[in-house]
C-alpha atoms as a PDB file:
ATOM      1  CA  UNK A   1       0.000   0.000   0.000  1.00  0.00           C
ATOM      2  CA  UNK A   2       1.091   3.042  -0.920  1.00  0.00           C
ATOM      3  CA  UNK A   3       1.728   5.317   2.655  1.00  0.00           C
ATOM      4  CA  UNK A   4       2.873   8.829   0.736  1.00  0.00           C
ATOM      5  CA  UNK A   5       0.769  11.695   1.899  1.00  0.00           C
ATOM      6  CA  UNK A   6       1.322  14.284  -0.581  1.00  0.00           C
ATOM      7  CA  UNK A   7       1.983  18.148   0.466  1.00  0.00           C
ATOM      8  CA  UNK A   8       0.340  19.112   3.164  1.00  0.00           C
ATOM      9  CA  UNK A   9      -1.235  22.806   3.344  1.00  0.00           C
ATOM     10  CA  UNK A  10      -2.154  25.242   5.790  1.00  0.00           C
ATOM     11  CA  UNK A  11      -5.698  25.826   6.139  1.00  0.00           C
ATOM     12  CA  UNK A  12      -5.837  28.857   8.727  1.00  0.00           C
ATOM     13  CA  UNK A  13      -4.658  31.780   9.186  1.00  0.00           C
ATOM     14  CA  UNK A  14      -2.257  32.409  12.957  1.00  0.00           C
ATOM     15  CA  UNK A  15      -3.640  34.885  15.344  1.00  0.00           C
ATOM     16  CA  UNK A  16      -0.340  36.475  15.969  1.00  0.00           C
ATOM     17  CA  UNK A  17      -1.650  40.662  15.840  1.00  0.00           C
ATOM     18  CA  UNK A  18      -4.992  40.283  16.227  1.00  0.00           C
ATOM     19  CA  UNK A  19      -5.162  41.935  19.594  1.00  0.00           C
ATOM     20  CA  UNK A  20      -2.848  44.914  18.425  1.00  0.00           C
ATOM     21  CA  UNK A  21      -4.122  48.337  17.113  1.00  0.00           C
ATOM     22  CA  UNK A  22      -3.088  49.763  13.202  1.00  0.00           C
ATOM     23  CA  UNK A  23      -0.666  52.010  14.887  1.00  0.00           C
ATOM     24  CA  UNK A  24       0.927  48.978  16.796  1.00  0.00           C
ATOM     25  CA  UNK A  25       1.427  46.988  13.584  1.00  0.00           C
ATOM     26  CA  UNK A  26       2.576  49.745  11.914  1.00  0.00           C
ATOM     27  CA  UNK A  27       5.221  50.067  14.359  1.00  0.00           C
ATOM     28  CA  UNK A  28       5.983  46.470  14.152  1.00  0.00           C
ATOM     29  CA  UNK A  29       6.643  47.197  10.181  1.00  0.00           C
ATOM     30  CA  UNK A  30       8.167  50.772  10.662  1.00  0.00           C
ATOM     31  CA  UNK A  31      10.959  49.518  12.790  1.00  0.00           C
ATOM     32  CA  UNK A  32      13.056  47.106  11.336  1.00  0.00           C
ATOM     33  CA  UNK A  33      12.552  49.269   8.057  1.00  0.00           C
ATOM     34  CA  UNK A  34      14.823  52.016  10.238  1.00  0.00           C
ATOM     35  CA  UNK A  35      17.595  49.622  11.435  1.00  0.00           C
ATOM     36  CA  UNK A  36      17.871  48.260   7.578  1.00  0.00           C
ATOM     37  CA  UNK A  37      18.851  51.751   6.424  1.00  0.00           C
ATOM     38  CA  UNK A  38      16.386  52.532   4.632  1.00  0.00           C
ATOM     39  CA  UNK A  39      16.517  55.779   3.206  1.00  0.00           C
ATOM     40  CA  UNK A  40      14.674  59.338   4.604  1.00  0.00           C
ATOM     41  CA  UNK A  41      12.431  59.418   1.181  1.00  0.00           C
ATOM     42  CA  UNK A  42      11.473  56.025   1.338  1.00  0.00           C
ATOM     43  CA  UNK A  43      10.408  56.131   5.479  1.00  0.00           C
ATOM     44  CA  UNK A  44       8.528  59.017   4.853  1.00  0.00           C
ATOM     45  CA  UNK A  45       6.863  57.709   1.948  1.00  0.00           C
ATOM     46  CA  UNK A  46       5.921  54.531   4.636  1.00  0.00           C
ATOM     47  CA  UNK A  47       4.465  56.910   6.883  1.00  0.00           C
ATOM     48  CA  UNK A  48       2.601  59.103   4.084  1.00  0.00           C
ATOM     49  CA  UNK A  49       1.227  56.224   3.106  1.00  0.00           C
ATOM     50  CA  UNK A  50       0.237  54.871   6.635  1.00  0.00           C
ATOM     51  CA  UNK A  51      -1.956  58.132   6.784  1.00  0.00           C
ATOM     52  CA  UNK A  52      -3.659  58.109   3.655  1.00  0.00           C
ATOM     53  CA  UNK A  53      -4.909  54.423   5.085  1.00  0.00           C
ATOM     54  CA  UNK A  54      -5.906  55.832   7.976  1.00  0.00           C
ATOM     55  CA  UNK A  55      -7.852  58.708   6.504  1.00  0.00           C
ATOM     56  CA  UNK A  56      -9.198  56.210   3.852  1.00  0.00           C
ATOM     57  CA  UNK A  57     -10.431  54.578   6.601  1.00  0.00           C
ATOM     58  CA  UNK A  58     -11.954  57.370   8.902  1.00  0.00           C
ATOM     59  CA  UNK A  59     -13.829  58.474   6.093  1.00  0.00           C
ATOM     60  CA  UNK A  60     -15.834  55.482   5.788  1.00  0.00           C
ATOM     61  CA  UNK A  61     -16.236  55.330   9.878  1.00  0.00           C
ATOM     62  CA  UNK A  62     -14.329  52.409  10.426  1.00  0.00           C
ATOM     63  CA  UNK A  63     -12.648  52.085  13.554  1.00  0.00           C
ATOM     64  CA  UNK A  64      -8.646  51.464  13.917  1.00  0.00           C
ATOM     65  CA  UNK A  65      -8.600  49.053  16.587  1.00  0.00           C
ATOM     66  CA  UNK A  66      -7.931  45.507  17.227  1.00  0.00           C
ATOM     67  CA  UNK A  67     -10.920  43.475  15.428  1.00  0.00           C
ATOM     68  CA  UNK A  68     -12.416  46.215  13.632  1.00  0.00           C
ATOM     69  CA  UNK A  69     -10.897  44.811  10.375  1.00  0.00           C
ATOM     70  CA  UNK A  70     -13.728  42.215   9.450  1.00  0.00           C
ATOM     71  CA  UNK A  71     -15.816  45.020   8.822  1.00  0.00           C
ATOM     72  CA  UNK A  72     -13.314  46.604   5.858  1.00  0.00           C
ATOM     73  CA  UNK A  73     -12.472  43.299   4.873  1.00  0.00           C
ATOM     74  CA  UNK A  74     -15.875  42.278   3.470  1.00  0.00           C
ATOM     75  CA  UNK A  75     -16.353  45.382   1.535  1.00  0.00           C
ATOM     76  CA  UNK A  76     -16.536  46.826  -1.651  1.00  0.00           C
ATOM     77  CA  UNK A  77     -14.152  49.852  -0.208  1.00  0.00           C
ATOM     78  CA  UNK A  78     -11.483  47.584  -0.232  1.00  0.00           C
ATOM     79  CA  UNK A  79     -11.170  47.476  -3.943  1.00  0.00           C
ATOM     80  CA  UNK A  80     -12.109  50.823  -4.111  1.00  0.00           C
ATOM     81  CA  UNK A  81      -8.720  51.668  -1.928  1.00  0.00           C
ATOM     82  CA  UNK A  82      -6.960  49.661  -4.241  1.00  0.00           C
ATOM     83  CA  UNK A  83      -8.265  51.489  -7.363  1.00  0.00           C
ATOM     84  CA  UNK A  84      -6.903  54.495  -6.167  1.00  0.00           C
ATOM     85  CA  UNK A  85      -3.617  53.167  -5.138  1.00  0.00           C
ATOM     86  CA  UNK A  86      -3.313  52.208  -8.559  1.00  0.00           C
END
């Protein structure tokens, strides 16, 4: 008989983060981007672009803290904030 299993795949998603706030894991990205060297243009550029995501999401009246997400998530706005980052 033939015992191979095949690849195996993950099915779920961790819940590592799920109990921070945006500004929290923003830090947790922010960070490590400093101690790499990255240059002035391209941190401020992080953190312009960390604000338009948080006025994106004020505007539509979504709240910024830990398991608010869902709610953007399973909207059309989503693609919409896409769109315009495109």
């Amino acid at each position: 008989m033939d015992q191979r299993t095949g690849k195996r795949y993950k099915n779920g998603r961790s819940q590592i983060g799920v109990d921070k706030s945006l500004d929290e894991l923003f830090d947790v990205f922010y960070s490590p981007k400093i101690a790499e060297g990255r240059s002035p243009r391209t941190l401020e550029m992080y953190k312009e672009s960390y604000r338009y995501l948080c006025d994106f999401l004020t505007s539509y009246l979504i709240d910024q803290q830990p398991h608010k997400f869902d709610e953007f998530l399973h909207l059309d706005i989503r693609d919409d904030y896409v769109y315009i980052l495109v």
